[in-house]
C-alpha atoms as a PDB file:
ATOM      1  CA  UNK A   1      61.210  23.134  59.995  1.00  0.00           C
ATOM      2  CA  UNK A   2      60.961  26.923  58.904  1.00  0.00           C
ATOM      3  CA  UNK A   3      57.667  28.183  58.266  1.00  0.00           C
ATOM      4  CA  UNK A   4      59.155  31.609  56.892  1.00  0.00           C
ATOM      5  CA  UNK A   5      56.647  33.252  54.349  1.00  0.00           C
ATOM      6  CA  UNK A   6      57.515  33.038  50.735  1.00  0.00           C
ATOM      7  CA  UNK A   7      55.994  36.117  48.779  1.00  0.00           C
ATOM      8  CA  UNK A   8      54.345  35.551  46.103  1.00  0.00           C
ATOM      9  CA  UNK A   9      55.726  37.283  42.511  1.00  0.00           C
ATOM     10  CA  UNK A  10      53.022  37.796  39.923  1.00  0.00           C
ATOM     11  CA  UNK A  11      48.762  37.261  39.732  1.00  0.00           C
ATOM     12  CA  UNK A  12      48.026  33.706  38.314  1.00  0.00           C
ATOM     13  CA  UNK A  13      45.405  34.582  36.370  1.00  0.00           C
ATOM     14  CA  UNK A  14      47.586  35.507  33.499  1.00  0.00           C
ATOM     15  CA  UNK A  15      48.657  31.828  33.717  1.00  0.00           C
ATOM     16  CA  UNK A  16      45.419  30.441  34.032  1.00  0.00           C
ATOM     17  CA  UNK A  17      43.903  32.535  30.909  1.00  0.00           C
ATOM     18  CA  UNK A  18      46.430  30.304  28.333  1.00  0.00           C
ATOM     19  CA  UNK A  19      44.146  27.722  29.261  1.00  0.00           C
ATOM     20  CA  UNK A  20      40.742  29.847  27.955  1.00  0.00           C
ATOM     21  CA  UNK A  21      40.438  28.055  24.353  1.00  0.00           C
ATOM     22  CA  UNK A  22      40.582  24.357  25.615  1.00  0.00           C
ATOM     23  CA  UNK A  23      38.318  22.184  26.527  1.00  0.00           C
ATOM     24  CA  UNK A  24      36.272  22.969  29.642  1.00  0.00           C
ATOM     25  CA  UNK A  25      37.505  19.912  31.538  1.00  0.00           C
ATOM     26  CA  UNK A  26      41.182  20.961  30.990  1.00  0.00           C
ATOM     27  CA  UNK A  27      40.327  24.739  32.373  1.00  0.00           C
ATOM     28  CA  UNK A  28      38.212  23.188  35.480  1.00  0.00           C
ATOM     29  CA  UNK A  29      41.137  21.135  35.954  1.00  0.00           C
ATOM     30  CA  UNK A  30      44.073  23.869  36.083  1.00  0.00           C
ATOM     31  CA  UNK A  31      41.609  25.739  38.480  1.00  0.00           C
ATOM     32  CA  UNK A  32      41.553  23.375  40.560  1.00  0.00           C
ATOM     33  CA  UNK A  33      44.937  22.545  40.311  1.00  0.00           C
ATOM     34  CA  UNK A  34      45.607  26.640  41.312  1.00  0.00           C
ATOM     35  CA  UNK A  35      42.785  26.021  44.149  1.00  0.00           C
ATOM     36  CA  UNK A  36      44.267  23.065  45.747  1.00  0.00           C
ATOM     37  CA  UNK A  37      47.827  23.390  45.545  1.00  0.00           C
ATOM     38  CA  UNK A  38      49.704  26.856  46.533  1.00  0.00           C
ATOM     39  CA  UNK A  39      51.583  27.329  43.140  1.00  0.00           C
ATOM     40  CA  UNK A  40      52.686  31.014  43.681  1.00  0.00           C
ATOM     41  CA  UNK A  41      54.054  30.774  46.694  1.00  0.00           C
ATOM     42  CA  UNK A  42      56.233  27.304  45.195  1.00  0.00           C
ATOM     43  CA  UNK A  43      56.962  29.871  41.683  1.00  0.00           C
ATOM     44  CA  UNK A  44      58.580  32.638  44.044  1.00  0.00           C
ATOM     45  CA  UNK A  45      61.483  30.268  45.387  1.00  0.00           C
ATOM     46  CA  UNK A  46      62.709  29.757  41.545  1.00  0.00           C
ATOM     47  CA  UNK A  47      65.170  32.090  40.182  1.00  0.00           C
ATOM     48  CA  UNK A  48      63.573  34.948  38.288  1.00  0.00           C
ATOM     49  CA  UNK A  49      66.123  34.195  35.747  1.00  0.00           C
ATOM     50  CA  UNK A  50      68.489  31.413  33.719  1.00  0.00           C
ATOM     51  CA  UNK A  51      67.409  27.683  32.691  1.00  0.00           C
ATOM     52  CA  UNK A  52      64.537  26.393  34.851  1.00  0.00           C
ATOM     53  CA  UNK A  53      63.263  22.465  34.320  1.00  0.00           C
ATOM     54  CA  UNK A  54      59.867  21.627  35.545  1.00  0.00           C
ATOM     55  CA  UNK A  55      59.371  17.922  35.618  1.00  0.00           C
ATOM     56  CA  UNK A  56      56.559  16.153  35.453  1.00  0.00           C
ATOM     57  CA  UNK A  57      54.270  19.182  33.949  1.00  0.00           C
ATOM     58  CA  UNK A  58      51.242  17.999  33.210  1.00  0.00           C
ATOM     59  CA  UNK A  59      49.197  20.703  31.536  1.00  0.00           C
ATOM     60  CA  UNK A  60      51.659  23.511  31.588  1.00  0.00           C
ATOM     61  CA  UNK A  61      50.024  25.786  34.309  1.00  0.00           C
ATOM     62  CA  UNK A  62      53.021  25.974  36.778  1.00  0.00           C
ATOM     63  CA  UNK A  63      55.406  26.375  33.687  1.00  0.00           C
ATOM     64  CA  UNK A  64      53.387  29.301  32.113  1.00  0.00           C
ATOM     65  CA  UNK A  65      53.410  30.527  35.977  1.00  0.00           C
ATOM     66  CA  UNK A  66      57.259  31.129  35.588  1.00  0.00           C
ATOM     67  CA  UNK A  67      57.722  32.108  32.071  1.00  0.00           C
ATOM     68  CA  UNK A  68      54.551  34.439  32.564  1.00  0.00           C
ATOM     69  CA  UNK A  69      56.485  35.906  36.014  1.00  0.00           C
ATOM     70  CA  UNK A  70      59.972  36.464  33.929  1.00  0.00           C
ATOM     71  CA  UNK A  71      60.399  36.755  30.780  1.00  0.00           C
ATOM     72  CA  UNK A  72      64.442  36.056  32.011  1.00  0.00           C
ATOM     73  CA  UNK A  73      63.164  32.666  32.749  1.00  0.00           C
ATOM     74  CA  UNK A  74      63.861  29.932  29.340  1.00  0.00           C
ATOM     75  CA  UNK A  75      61.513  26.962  30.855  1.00  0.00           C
ATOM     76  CA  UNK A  76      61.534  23.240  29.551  1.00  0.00           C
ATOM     77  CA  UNK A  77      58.673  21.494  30.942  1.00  0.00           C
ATOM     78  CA  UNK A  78      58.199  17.584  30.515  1.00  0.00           C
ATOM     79  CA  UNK A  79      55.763  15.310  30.762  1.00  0.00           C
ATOM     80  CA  UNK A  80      55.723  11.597  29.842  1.00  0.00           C
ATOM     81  CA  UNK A  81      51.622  11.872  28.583  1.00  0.00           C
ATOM     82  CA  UNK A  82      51.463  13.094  25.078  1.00  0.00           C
ATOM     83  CA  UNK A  83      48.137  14.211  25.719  1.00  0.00           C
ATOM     84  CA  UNK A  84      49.281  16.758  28.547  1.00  0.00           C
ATOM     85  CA  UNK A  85      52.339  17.928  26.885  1.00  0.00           C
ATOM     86  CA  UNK A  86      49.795  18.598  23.718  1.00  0.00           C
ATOM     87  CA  UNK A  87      47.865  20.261  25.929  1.00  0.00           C
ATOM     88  CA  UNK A  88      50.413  22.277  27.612  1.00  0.00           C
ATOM     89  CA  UNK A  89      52.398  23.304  23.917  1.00  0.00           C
ATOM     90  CA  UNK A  90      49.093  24.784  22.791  1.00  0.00           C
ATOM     91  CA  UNK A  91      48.549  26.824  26.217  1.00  0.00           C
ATOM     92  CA  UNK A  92      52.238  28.336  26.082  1.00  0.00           C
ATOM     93  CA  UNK A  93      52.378  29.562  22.536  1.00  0.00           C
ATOM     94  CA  UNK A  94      52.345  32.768  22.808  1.00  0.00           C
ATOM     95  CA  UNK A  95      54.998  32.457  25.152  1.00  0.00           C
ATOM     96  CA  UNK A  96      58.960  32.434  23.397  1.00  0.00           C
ATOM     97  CA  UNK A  97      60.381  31.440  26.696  1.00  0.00           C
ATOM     98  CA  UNK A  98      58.908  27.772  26.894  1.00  0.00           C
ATOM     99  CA  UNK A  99      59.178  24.695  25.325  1.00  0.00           C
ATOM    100  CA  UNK A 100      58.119  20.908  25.736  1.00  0.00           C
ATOM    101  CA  UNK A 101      59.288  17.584  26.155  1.00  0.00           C
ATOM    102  CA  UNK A 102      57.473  14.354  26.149  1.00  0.00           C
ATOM    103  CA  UNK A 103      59.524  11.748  28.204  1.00  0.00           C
ATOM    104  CA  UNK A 104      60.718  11.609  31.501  1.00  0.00           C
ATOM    105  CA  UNK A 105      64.052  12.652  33.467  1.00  0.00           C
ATOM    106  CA  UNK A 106      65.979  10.651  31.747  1.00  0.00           C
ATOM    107  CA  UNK A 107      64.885  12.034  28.636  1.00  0.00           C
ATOM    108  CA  UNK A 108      66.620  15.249  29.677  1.00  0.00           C
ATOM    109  CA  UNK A 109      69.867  15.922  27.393  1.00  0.00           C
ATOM    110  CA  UNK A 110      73.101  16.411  30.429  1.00  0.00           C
ATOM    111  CA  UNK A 111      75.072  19.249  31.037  1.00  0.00           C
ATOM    112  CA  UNK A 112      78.092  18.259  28.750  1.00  0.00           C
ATOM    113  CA  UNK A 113      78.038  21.116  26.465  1.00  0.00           C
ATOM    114  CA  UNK A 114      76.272  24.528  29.066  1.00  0.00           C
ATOM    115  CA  UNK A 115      76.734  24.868  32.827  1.00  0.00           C
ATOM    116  CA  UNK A 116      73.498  22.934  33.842  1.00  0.00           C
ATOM    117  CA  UNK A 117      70.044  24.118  34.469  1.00  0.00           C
ATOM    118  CA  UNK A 118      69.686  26.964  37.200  1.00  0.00           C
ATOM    119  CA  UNK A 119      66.478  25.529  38.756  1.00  0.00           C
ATOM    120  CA  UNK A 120      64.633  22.645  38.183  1.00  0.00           C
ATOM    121  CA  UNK A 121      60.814  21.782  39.970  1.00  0.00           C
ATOM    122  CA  UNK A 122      59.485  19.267  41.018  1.00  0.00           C
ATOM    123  CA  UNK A 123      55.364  19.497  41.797  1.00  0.00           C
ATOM    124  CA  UNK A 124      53.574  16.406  43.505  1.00  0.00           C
ATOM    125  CA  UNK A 125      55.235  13.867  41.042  1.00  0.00           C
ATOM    126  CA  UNK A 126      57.362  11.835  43.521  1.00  0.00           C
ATOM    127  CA  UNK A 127      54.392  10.372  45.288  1.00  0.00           C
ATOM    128  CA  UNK A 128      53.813   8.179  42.270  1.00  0.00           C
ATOM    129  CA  UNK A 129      56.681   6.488  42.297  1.00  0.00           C
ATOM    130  CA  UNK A 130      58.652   3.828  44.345  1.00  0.00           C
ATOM    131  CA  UNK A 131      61.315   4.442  46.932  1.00  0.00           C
ATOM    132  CA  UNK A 132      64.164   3.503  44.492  1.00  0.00           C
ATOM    133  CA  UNK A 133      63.034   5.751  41.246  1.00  0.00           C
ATOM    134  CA  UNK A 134      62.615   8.150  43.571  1.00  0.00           C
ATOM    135  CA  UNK A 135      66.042   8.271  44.920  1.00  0.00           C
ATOM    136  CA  UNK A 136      67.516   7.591  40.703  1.00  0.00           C
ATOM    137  CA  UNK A 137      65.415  11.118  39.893  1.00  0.00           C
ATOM    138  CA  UNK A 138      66.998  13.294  42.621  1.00  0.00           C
ATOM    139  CA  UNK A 139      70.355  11.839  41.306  1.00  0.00           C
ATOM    140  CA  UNK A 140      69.544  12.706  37.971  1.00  0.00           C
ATOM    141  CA  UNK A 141      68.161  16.432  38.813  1.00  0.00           C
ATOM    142  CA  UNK A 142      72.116  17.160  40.896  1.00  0.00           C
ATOM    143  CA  UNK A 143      73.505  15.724  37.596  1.00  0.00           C
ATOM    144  CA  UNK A 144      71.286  18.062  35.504  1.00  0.00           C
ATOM    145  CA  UNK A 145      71.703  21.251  37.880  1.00  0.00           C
ATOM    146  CA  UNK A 146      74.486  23.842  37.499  1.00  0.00           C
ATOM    147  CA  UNK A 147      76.568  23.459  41.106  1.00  0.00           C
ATOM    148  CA  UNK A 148      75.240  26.887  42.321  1.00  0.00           C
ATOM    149  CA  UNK A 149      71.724  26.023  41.197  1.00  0.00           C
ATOM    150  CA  UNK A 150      68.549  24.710  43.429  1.00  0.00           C
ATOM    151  CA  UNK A 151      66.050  22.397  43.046  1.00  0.00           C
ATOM    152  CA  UNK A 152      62.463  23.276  44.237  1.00  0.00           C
ATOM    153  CA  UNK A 153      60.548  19.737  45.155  1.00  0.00           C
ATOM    154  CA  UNK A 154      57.034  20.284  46.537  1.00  0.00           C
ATOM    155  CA  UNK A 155      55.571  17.385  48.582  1.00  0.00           C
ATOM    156  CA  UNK A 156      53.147  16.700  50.752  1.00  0.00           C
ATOM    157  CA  UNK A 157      53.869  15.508  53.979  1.00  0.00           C
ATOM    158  CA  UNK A 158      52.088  12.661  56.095  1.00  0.00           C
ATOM    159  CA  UNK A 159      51.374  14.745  58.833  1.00  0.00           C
ATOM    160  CA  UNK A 160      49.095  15.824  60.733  1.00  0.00           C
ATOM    161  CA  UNK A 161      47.172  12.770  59.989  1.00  0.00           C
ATOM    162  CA  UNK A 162      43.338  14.760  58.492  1.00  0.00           C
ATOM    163  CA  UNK A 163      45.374  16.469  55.940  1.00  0.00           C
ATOM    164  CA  UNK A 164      47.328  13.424  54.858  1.00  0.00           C
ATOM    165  CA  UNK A 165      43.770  11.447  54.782  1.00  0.00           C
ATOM    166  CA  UNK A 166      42.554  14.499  52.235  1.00  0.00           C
ATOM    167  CA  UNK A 167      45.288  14.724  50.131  1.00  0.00           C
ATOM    168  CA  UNK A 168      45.449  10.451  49.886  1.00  0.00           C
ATOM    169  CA  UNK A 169      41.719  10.421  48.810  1.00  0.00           C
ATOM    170  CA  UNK A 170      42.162  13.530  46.174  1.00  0.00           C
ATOM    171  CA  UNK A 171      45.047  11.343  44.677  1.00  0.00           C
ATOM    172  CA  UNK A 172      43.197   7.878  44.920  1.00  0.00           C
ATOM    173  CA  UNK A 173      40.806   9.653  42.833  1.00  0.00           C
ATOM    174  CA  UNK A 174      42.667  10.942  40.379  1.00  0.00           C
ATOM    175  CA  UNK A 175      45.053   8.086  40.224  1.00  0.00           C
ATOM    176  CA  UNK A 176      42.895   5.007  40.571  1.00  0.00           C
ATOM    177  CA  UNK A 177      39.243   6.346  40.090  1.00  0.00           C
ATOM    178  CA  UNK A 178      39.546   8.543  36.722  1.00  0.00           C
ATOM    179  CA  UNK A 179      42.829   7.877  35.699  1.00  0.00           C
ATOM    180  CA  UNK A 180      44.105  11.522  35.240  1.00  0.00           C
ATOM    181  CA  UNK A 181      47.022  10.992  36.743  1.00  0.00           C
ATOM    182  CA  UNK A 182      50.190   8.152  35.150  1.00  0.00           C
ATOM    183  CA  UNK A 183      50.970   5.748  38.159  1.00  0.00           C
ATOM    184  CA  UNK A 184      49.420   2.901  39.727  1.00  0.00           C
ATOM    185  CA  UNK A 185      50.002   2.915  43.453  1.00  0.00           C
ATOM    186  CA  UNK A 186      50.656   6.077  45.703  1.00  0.00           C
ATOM    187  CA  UNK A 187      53.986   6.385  47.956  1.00  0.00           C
ATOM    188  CA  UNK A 188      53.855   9.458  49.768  1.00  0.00           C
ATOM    189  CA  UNK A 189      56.237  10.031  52.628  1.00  0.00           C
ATOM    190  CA  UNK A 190      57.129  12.348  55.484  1.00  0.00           C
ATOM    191  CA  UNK A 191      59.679  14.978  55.833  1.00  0.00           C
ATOM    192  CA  UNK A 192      62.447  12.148  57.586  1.00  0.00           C
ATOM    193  CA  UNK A 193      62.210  10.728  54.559  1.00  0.00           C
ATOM    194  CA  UNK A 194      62.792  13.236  51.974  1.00  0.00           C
ATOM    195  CA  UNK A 195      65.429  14.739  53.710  1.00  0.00           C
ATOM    196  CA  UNK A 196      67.468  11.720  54.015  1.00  0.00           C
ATOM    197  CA  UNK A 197      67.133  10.942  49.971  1.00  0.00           C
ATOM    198  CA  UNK A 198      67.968  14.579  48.995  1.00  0.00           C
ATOM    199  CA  UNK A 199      71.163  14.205  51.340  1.00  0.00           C
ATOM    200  CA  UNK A 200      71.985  10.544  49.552  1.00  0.00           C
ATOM    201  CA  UNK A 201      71.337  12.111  46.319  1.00  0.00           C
ATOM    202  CA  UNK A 202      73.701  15.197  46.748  1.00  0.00           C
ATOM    203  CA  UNK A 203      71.601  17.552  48.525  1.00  0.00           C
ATOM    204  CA  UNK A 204      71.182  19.492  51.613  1.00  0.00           C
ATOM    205  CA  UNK A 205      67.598  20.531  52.267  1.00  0.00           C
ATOM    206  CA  UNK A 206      65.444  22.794  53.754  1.00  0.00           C
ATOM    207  CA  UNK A 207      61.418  22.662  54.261  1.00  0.00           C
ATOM    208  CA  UNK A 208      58.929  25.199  54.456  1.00  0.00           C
ATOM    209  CA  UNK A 209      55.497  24.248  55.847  1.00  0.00           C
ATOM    210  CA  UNK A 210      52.816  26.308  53.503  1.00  0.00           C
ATOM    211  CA  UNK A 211      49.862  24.456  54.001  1.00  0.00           C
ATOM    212  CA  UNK A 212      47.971  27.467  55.981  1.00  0.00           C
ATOM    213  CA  UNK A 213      44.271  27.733  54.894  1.00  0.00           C
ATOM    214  CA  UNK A 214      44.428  24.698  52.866  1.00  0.00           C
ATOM    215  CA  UNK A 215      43.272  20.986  53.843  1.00  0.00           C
ATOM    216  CA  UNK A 216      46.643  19.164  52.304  1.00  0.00           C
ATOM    217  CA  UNK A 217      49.668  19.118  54.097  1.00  0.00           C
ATOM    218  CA  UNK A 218      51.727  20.697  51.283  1.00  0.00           C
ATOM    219  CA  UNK A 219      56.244  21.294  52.093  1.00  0.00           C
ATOM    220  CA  UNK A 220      58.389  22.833  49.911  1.00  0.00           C
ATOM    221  CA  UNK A 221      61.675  21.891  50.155  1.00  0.00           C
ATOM    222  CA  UNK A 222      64.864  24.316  49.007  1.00  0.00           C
ATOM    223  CA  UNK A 223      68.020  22.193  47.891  1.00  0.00           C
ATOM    224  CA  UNK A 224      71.467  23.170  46.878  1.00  0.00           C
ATOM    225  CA  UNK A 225      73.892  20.859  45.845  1.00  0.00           C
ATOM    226  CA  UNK A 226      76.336  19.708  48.468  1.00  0.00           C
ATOM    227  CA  UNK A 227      79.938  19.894  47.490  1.00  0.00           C
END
C-alpha cells in the first residue's frame, strides 16, 4: 500500500463560505465534514479538468471543492435526498460549472452520445450499502467513465482496529442515532476487499493510506479501467 503524499490544490475555505447563508446546522455540519474527513488531499487526485461525477454528494461541499479548484472542471453531483441536493443547488449557484441530480447511479444518463465522464468520486457512500449494490455501482461507474478516465473512491478501512471503532461510532450516530445519513445498516470493509470488487468490476486499483493526524482510518483508492 503506497502512502505517497498527495498535495493539496486550493484553500477550502472558499468551498466552505457557499455554505455562509444556510442554516447553522448545515454550516456546523460541512465543517465538520472538512474536519473529519481529508477532502483536499481526495480533490487533488481528480483531474483539474473535463467531466467529473461525484456520487452520493450530500450537501455539495466536496463538489464546490472541485469546481471552486478549476473552473476546467463541469461537475454533476447527485444525491438521492432532496433535501441535500436542495441544499447543495443553493450553495453552488454562483458557480456555472456545477449542477445537480437527485437520484442515484443509475439515475446517471450513459455514455451513448460523449466519450464518458473523465472522473467520477466516490466519498464514504459505499459503507451504506450491501456487498452486492456495492459491486452493481462500481460496474456502473466503468460503464459511465471514458476508458482513459479514473475513478477516485475514498473508504475507510477496518484497520488498525481504534480507528475503525471511531469511525463505526461517528457513522452509528449519524446513521442510526440522528438519521443524517440514508441507510440502515453499516458494511464497511478492508482494503482485500475493495480491491478484489474494483478488479471484478473492471478496475485495477491502487490505495493510499492518508489517515495521518486523524482518528479514522481513511484510503483513497486510484482506479483506471482495465482493458
Amino acid at each position: 500500500m503506497s502512502t505517497a503524499s498527495i498535495t493539496p490544490p486550493v484553500d477550502i475555505r472558499r468551498a466552505l463560505a457557499c455554505f455562509r447563508d444556510q442554516p447553522p446546522f448545515v454550516r456546523l455540519f460541512v465543517l465538520a465534514r472538512h474536519l473529519l474527513a481529508p477532502l483536499r488531499r481526495v480533490a487533488a487526485a481528480v483531474p483539474p479538468h473535463g467531466r467529473i461525477l461525484d456520487l452520493g454528494c450530500g450537501h455539495g461541499l466536496f463538489v464546490n471543492l472541485l469546481a471552486l479548484s478549476s473552473p476546467e472542471r463541469d461537475v454533476l453531483g447527485v444525491d438521492p435526498s432532496a433535501e441535500k441536493i436542495r441544499v447543495a443547488s443553493r450553495s453552488s449557484r454562483a458557480l456555472q460549472n456545477v449542477r445537480y441530480l437527485r437520484g442515484r447511479v443509475d439515475d446517471v444518463p450513459g455514455p451513448e452520445q460523449d466519450r464518458g465522464f473523465d472522473a467520477i468520486t466516490i466519498l464514504d457512500v459505499l459503507y451504506l450499502l450491501p456487498d452486492e449494490e456495492k459491486a452493481a455501482v462500481l460496474r456502473r461507474c466503468r460503464e459511465l467513465l471514458a476508458p482513459d478516465g479514473v475513478l477516485v473512491l475514498k473508504t475507510n478501512d477496518t484497520r488498525p482496529r481504534w480507528k475503525y471503532g471511531v469511525v463505526r461510532l461517528e457513522e452509528e450516530l449519524m446513521v442510526r442515532a440522528l438519521g443524517l445519513t440514508l441507510g440502515g445498516q453499516l458494511h464497511f470493509r478492508g482494503i482485500p476487499e475493495y480491491t478484489a470488487m474494483l478488479r471484478v468490476a473492471g478496475f485495477s486499483s491502487r490505495v493510499y493510506k492518508i489517515d495521518a493526524g486523524r482518528p479514522a482510518p481513511h484510503r483513497l483508492y486510484i482506479c483506471r479501467p482495465l482493458p
